[in-house]
C-alpha atoms as a PDB file:
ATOM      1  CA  UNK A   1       0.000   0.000   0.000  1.00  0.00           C
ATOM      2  CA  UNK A   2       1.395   3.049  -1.477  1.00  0.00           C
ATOM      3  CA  UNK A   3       1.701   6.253   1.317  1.00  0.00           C
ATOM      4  CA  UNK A   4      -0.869   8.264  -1.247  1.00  0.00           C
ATOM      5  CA  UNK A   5      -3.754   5.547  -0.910  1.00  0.00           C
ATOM      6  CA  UNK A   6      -4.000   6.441   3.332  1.00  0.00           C
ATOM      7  CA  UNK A   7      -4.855  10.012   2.382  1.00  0.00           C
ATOM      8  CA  UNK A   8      -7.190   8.888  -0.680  1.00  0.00           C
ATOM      9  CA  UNK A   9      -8.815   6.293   1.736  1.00  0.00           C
ATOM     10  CA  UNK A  10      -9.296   9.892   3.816  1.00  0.00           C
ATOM     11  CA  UNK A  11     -11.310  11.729   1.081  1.00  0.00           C
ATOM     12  CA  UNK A  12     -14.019   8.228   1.692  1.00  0.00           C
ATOM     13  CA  UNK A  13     -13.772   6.922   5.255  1.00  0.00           C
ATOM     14  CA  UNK A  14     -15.191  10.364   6.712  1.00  0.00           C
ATOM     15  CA  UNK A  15     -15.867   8.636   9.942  1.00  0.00           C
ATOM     16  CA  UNK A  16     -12.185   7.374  10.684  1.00  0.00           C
ATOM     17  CA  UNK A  17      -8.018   8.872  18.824  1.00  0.00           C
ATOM     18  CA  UNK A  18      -4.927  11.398  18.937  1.00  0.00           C
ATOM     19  CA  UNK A  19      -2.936   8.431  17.158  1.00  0.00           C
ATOM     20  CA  UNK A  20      -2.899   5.043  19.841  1.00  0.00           C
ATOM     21  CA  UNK A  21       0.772   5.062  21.029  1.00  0.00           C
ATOM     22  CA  UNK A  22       4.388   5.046  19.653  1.00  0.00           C
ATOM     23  CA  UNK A  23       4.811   3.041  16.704  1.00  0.00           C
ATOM     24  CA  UNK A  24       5.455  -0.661  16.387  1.00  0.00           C
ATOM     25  CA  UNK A  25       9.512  -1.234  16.222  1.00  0.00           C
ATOM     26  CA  UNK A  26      10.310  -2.478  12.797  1.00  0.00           C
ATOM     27  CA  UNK A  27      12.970  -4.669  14.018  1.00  0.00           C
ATOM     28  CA  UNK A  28      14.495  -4.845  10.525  1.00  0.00           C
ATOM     29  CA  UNK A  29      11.530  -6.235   8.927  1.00  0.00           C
ATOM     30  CA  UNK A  30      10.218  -4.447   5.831  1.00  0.00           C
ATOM     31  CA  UNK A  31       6.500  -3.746   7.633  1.00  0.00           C
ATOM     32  CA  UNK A  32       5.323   0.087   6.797  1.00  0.00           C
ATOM     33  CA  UNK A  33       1.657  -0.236   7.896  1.00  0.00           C
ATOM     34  CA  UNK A  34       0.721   0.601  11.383  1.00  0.00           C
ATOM     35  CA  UNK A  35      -2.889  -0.259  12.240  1.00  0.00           C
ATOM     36  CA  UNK A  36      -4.854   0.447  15.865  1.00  0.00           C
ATOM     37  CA  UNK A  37      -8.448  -0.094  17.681  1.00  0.00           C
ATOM     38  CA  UNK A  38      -8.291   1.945  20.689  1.00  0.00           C
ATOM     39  CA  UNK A  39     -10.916   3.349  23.009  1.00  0.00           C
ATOM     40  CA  UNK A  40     -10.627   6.166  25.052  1.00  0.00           C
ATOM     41  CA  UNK A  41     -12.272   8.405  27.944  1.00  0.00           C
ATOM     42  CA  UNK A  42     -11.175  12.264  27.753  1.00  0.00           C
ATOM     43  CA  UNK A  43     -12.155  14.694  30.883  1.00  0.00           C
ATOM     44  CA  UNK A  44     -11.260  18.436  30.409  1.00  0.00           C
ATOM     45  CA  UNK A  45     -13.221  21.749  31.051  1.00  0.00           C
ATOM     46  CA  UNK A  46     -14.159  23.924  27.775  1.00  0.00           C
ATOM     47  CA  UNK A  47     -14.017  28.056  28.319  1.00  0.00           C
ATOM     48  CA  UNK A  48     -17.161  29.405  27.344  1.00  0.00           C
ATOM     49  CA  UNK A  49     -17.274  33.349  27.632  1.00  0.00           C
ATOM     50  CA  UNK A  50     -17.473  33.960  31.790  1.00  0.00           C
ATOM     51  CA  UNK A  51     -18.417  30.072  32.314  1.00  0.00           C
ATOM     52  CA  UNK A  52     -16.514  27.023  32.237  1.00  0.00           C
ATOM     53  CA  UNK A  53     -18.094  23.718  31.482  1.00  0.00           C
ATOM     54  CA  UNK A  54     -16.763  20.322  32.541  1.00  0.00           C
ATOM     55  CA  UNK A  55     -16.806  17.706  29.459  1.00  0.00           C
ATOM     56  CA  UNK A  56     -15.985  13.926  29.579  1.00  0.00           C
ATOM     57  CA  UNK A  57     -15.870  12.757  26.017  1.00  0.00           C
ATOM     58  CA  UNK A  58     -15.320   8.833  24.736  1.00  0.00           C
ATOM     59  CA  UNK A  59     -13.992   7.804  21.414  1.00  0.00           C
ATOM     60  CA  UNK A  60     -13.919   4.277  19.857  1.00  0.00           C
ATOM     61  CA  UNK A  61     -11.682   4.742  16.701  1.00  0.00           C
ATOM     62  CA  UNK A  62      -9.169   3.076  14.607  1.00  0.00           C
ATOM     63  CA  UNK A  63      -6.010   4.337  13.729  1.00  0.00           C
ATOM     64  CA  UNK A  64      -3.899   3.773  10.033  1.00  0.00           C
ATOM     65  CA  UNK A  65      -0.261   4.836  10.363  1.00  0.00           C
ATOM     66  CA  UNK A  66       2.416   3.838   7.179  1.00  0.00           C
ATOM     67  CA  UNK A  67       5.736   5.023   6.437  1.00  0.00           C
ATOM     68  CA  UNK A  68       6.528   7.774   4.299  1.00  0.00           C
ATOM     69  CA  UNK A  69       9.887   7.029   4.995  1.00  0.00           C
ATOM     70  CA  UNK A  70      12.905   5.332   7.719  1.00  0.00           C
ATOM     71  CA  UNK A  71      11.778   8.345  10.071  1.00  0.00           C
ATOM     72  CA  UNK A  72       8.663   9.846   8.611  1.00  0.00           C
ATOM     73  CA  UNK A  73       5.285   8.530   9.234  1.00  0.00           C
ATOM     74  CA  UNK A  74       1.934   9.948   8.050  1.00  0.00           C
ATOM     75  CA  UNK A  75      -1.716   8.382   9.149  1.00  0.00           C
ATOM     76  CA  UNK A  76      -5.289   9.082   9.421  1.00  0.00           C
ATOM     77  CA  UNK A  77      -7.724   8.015  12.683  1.00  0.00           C
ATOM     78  CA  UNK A  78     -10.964   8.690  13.993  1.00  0.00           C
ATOM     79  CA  UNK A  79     -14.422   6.701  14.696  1.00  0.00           C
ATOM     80  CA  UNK A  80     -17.246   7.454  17.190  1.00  0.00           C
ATOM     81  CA  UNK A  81     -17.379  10.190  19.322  1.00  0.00           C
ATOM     82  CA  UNK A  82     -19.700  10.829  22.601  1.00  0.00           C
ATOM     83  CA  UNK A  83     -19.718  13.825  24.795  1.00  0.00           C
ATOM     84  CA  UNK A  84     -21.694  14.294  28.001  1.00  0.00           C
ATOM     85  CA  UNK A  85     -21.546  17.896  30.322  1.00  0.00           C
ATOM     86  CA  UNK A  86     -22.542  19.148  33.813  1.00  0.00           C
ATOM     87  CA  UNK A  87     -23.561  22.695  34.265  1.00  0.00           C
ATOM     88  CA  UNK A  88     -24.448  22.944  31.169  1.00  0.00           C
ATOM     89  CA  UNK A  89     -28.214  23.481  31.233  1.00  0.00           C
ATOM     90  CA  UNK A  90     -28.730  22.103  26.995  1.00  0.00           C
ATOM     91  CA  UNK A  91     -26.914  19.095  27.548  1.00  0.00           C
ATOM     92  CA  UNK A  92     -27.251  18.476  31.226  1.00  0.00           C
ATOM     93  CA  UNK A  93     -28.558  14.568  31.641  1.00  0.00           C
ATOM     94  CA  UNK A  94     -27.749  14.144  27.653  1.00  0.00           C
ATOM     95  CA  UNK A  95     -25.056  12.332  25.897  1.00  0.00           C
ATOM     96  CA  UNK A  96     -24.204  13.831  22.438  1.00  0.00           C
ATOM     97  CA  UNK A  97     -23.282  11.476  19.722  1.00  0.00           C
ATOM     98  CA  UNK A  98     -20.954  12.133  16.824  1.00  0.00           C
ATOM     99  CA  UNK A  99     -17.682  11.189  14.932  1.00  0.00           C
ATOM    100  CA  UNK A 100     -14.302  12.394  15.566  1.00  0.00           C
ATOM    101  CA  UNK A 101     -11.483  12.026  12.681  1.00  0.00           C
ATOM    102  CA  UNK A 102      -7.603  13.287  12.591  1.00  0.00           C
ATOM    103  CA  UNK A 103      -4.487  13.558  10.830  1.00  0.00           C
ATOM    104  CA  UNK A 104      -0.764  12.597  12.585  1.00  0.00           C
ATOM    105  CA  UNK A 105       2.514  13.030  11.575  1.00  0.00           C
ATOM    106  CA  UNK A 106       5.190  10.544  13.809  1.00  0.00           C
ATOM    107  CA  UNK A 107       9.064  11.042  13.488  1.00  0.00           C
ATOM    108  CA  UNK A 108      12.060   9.438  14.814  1.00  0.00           C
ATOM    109  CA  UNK A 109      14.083  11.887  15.701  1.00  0.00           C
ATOM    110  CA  UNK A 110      17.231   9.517  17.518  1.00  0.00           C
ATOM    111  CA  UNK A 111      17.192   5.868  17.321  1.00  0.00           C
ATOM    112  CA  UNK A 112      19.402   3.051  19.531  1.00  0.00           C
ATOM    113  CA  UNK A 113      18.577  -0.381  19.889  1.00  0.00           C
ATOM    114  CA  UNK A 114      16.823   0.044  23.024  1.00  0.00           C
ATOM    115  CA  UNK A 115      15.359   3.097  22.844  1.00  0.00           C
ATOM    116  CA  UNK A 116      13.959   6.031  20.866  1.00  0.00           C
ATOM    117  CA  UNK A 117      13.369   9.874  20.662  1.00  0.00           C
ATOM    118  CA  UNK A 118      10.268  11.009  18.773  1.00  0.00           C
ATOM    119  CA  UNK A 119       8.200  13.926  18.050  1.00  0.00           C
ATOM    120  CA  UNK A 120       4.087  13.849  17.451  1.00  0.00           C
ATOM    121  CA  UNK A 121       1.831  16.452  15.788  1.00  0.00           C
ATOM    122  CA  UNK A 122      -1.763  15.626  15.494  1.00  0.00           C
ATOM    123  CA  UNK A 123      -5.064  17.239  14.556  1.00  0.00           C
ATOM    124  CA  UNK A 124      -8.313  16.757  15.416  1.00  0.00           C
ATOM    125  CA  UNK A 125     -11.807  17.536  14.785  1.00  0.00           C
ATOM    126  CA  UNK A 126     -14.967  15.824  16.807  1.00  0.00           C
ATOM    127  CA  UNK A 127     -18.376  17.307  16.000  1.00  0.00           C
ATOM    128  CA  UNK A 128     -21.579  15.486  18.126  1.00  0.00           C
ATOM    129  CA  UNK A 129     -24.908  16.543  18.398  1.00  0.00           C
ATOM    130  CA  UNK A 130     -28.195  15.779  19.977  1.00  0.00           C
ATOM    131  CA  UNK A 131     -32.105  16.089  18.565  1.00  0.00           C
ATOM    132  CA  UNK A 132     -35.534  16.192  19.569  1.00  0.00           C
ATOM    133  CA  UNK A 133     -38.869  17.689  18.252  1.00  0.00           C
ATOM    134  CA  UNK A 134     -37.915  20.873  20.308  1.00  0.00           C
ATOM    135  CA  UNK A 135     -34.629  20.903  20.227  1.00  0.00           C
ATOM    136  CA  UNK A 136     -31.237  20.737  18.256  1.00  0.00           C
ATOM    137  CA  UNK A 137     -28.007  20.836  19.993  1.00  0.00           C
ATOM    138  CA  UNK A 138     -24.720  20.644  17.893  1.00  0.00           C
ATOM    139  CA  UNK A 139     -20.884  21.026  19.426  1.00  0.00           C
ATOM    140  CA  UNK A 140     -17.639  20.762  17.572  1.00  0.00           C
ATOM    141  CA  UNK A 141     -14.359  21.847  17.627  1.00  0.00           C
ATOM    142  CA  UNK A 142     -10.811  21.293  16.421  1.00  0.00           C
ATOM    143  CA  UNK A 143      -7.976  20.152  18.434  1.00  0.00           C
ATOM    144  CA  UNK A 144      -4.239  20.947  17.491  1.00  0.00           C
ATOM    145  CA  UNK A 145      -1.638  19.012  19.575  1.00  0.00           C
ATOM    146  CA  UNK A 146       2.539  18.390  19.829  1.00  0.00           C
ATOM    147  CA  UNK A 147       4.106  15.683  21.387  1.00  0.00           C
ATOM    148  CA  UNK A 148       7.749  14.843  22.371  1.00  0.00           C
ATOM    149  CA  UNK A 149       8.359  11.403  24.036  1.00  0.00           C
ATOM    150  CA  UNK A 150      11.002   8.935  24.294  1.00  0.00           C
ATOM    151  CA  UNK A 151      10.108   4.953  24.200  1.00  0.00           C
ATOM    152  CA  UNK A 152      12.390   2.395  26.106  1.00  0.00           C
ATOM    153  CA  UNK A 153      12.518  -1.284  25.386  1.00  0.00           C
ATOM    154  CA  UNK A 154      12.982  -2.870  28.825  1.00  0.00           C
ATOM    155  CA  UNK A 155      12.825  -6.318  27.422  1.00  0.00           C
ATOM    156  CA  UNK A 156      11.906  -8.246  24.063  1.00  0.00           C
ATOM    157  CA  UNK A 157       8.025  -7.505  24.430  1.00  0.00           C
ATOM    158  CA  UNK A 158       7.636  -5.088  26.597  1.00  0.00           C
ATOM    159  CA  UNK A 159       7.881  -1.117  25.933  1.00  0.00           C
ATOM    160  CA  UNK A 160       7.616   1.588  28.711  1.00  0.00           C
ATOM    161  CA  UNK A 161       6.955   5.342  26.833  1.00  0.00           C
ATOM    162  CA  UNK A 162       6.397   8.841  27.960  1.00  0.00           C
ATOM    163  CA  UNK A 163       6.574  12.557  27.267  1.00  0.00           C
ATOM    164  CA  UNK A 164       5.414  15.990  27.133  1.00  0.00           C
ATOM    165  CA  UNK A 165       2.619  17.519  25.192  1.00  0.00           C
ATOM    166  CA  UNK A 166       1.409  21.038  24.296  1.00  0.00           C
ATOM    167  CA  UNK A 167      -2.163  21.766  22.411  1.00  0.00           C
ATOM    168  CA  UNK A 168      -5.149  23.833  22.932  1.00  0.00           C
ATOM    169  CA  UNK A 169      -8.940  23.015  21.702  1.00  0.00           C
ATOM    170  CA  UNK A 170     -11.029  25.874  19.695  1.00  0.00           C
ATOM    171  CA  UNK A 171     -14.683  24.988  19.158  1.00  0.00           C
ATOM    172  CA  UNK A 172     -18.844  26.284  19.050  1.00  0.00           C
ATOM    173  CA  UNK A 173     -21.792  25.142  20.393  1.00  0.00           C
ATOM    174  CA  UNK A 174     -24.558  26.057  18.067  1.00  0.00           C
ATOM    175  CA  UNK A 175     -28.582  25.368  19.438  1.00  0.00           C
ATOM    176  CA  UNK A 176     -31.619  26.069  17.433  1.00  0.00           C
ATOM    177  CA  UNK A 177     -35.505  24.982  18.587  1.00  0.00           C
ATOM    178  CA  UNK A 178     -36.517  26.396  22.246  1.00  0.00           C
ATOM    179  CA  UNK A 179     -33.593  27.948  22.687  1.00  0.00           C
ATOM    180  CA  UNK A 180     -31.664  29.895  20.079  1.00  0.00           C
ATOM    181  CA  UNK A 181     -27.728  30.662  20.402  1.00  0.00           C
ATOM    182  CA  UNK A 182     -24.098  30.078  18.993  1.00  0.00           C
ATOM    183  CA  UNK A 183     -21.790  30.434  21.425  1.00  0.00           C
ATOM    184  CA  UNK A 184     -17.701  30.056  21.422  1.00  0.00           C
ATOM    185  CA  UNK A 185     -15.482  27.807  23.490  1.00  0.00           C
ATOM    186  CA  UNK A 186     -11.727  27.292  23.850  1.00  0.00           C
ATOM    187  CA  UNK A 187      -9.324  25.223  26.359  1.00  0.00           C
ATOM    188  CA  UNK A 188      -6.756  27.926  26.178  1.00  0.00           C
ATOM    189  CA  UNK A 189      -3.035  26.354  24.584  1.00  0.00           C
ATOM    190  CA  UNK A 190      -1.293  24.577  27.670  1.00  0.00           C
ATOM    191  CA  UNK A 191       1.448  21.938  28.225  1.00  0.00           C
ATOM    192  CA  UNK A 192       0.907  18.324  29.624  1.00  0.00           C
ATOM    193  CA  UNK A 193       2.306  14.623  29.890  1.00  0.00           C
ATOM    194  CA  UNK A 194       2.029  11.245  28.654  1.00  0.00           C
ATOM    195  CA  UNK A 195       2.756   7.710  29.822  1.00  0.00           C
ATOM    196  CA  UNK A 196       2.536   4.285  28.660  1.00  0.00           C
ATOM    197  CA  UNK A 197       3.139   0.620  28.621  1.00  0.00           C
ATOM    198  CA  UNK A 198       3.150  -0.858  25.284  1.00  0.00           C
ATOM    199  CA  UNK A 199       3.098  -5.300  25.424  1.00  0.00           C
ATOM    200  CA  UNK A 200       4.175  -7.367  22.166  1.00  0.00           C
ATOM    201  CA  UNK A 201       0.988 -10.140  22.473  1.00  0.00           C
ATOM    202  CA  UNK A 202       2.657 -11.884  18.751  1.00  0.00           C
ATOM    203  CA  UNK A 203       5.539 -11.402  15.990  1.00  0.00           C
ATOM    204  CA  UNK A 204       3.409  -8.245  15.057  1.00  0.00           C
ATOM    205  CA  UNK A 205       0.668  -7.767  18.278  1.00  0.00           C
ATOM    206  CA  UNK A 206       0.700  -5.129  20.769  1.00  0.00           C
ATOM    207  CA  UNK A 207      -1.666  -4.079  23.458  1.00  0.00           C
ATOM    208  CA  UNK A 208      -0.754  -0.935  25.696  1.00  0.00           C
ATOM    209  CA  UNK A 209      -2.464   1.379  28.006  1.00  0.00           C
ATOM    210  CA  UNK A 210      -1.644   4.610  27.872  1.00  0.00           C
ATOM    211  CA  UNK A 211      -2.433   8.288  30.414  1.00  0.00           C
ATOM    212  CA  UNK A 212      -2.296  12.205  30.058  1.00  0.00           C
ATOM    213  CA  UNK A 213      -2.144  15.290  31.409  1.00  0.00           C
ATOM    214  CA  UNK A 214      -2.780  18.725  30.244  1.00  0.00           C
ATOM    215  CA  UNK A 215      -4.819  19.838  27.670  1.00  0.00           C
ATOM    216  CA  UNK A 216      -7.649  16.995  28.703  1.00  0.00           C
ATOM    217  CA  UNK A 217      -6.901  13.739  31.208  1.00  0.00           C
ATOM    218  CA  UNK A 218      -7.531  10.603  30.083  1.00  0.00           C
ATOM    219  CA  UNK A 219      -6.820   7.094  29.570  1.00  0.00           C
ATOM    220  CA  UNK A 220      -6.793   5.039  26.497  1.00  0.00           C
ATOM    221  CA  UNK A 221      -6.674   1.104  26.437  1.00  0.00           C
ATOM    222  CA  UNK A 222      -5.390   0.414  22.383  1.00  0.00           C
ATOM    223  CA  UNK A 223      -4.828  -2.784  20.127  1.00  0.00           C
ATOM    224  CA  UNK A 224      -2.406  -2.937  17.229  1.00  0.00           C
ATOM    225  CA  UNK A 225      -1.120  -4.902  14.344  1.00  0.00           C
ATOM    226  CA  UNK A 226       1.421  -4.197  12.074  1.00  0.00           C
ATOM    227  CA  UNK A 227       1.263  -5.664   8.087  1.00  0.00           C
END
């Protein structure tokens, strides 16, 4: 599979989390295709203008990574999307539905044997919504995000990772029915911190679990294969 065909697959899989993990070591095998299943739950507050709503958001997605080249990696990932509030008098009690879908860029920026240096930039978008006879509720925004981190084999199938982060989260909630507004929201740019644990299950297997900090907290559980 050519490194064009995972941004033509883009322009029809509309509905394909930031990207599940490091990548898979290629331990000298010729393997360029990086593929994930991951589920996540996201908590972080959203700045509305002189109010600040708390958000928990979940995502079941799939990730497609491949090589562009020995240090370069380009993918696509995204899937469903579901976003409950509190204080928020529209959504209070509801859980929005939607999609979420992003672009990555991975590169390996020092290699040893045993471990790694690599840097991360990802963007996302995530639009849900919720309607009834009265009522239409829709929320989206984009989500631009850096990572550094450093990966460390500490033996033949298991991989501890971490890092810092630094993003920020620009979207609108727009309602039309009862009530009648579009309003703004932000989670104003900010630093953070990742950390995982990344287990080889099979010759090319992995299942990891994975934390952050920062710009939202969360934890991710993720499943991947390389071809």
């Amino acid at each position: 599979m050519k490194t064009g065909a995972v941004f033509l697959l883009l322009l029809f899989l509309p509905g394909l989390a930031v990207a599940a993990g490091p990548l898979t070591p290629d331990d000298g095998r010729p393997s360029t295709l990086d593929f994930s299943l991951q589920l996540s739950n996201n908590k972080f507050p959203l700045e509305y203008a002189g109010r600040v709503q708390d958000g928990t958001s979940r995502w079941l997605g799939i990730t497609l990574r491949e090589k562009a080249s020995d240090r370069v990696t380009l993918g696509m990932y995204g899937g469903n999307a579901w976003l409950s509030q509190t204080g928020n008098p529209l959504t209070e009690g509801l859980e929005l539905d939607g999609f979420h879908a992003g672009l990555t860029l991975h590169a390996i920026l020092l290699q040893s044997q045993r471990a790694s240096l690599y840097g991360v930039l990802d963007y996302t978008y995530q639009k849900v919504d919720h309607k009834s006879d009265t009522q239409t509720i829709v929320i989206d925004w984009a989500q631009s995000q850096m990572q550094l981190g450093v990966t460390l084999r500490l033996t033949p199938i298991w991989r501890l990772y971490g890092g810092g982060s630094y993003g920020k989260i620009d979207g609108e909630e727009r309602a039309s029915g009862t009530v009648n507004h579009t309003l703004s929201f932000e989670r104003g740019a900010r630093p953070g911190g990742f950390v995982g644990l990344d287990l080889s299950v099979e010759p090319d297997g992995y299942v990891g679990i994975e934390a952050r900090s920062g710009l939202v907290r969360s934890g991710e559980i993720y499943f991947k294969h390389r071809f």
